[in-house]
Protein backbone atom coordinates (compact mmCIF):
# COMPACT_ATOMS: atom_id res chain seq x y z
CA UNK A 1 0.00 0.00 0.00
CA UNK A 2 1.45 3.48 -0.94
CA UNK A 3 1.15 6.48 1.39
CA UNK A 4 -1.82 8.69 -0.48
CA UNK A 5 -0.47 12.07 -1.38
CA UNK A 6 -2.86 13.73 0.16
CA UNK A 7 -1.43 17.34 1.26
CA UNK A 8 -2.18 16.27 5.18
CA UNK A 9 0.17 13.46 4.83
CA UNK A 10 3.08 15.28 2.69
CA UNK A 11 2.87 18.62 5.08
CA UNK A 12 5.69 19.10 7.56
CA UNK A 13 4.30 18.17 11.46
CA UNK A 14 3.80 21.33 13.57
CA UNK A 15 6.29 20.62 16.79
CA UNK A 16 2.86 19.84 18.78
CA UNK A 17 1.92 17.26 15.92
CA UNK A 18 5.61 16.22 16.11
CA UNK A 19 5.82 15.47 19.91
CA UNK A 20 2.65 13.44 20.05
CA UNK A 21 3.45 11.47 17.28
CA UNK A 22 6.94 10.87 18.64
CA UNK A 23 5.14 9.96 22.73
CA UNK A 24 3.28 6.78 20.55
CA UNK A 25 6.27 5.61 19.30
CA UNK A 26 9.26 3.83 21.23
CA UNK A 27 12.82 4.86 21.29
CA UNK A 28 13.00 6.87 17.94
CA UNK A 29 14.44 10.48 18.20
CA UNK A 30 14.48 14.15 16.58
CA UNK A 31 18.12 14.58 14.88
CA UNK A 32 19.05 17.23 12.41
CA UNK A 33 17.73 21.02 12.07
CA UNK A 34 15.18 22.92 9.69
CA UNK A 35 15.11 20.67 6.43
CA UNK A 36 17.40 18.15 7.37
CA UNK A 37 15.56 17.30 10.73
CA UNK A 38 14.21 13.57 10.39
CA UNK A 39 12.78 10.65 13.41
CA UNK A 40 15.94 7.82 13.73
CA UNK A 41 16.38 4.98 15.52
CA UNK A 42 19.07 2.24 15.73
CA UNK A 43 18.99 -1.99 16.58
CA UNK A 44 22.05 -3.44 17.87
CA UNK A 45 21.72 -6.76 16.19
CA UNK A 46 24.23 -10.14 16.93
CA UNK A 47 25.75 -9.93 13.37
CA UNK A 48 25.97 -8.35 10.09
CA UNK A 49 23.61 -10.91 8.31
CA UNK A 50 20.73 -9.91 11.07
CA UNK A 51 21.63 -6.22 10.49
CA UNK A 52 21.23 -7.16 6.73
CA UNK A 53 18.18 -9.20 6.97
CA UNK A 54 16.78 -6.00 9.08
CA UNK A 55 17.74 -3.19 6.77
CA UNK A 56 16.08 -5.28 3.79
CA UNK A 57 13.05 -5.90 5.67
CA UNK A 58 13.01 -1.95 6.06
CA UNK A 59 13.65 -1.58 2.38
CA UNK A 60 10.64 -3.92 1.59
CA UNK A 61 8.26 -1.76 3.65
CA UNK A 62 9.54 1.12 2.16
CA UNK A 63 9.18 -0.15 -1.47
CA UNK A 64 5.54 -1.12 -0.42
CA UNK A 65 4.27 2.77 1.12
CA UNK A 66 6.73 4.34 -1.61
CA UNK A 67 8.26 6.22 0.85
CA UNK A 68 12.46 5.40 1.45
CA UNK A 69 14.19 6.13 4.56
CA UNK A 70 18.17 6.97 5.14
CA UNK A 71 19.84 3.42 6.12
CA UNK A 72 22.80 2.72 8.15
CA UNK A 73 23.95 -0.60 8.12
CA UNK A 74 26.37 -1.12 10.23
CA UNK A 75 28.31 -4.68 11.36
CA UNK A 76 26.23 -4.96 14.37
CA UNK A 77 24.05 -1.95 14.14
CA UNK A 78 21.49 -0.50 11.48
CA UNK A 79 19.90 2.89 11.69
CA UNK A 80 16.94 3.74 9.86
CA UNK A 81 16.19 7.81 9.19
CA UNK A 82 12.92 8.76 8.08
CA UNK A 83 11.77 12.64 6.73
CA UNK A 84 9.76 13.48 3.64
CA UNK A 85 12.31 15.43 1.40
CA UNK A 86 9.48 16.64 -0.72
CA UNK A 87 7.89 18.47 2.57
CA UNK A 88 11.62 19.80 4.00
CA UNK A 89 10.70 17.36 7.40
CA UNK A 90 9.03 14.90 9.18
CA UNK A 91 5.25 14.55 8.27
CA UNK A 92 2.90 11.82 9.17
CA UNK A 93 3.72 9.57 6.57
CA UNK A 94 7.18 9.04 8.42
CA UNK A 95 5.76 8.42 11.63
CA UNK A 96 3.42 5.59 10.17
CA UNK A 97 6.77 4.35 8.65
CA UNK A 98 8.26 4.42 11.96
CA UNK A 99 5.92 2.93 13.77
CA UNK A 100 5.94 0.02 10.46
CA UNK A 101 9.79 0.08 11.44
CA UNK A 102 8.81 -1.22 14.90
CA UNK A 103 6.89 -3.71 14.26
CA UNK A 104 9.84 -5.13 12.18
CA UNK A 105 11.59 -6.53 14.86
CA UNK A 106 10.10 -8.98 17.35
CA UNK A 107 9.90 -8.07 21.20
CA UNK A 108 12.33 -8.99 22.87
CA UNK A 109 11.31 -11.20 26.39
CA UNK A 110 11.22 -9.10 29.58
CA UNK A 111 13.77 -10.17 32.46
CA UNK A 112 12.76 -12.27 35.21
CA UNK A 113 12.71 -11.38 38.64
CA UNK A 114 15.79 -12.46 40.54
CA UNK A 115 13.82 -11.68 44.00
CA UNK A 116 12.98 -15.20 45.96
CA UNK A 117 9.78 -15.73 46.43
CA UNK A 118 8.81 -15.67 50.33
């Protein structure tokens, strides 16, 4: 499914629209300034072919919504950088990316207490 270019999705987020979008979304962060400014976030992975296997999972989505992020691939670390060029920063379409990002990698298992139970 491609992002529709409908002017709401291709406009650059107000920084209200920016923040909330970023509180529903784990770990990613603001980098960059004015038309460069774009969401990022990196995975440590355990090797280069899971950093690999990542990045062209990433490129897959992004071929599906038409819409490519920045990729860092890295031996043990990929970073993926999303901002609409067209709209000079970050606009919703990147945030539904980022969020598609996510849901890339599998969650990873909580710890388990180390407390005795009484």
């Amino acid at each position: 499914m491609q992002i529709p270019n409908h002017p709401s999705v291709k406009r650059s987020l107000s920084a209200t629209e920016l923040i909330a979008g970023l509180a529903r979304l784990d770990g990613w962060k603001i980098s960059g300034d004015g038309p460069e400014m774009r969401i990022e976030k990196s995975w440590d992975w355990p090797g280069f072919h899971e950093s690999m296997a990542f990045a062209n999972a990433v490129a897959f989505v992004a071929g599906q919504r038409n819409h490519h992020p920045d990729l860092l691939v890295q031996y043990l670390r990929c970073t993926v950088r999303w901002r609409t060029h067209d709209a000079g920063g970050i606009t919703r379409a990147d945030l539904e990316c980022a969020a598609l990002t996510d849901a890339l990698v599998p969650p990873q298992p909580q710890p388990q207490s180390t407390k005795p139970t009484p």
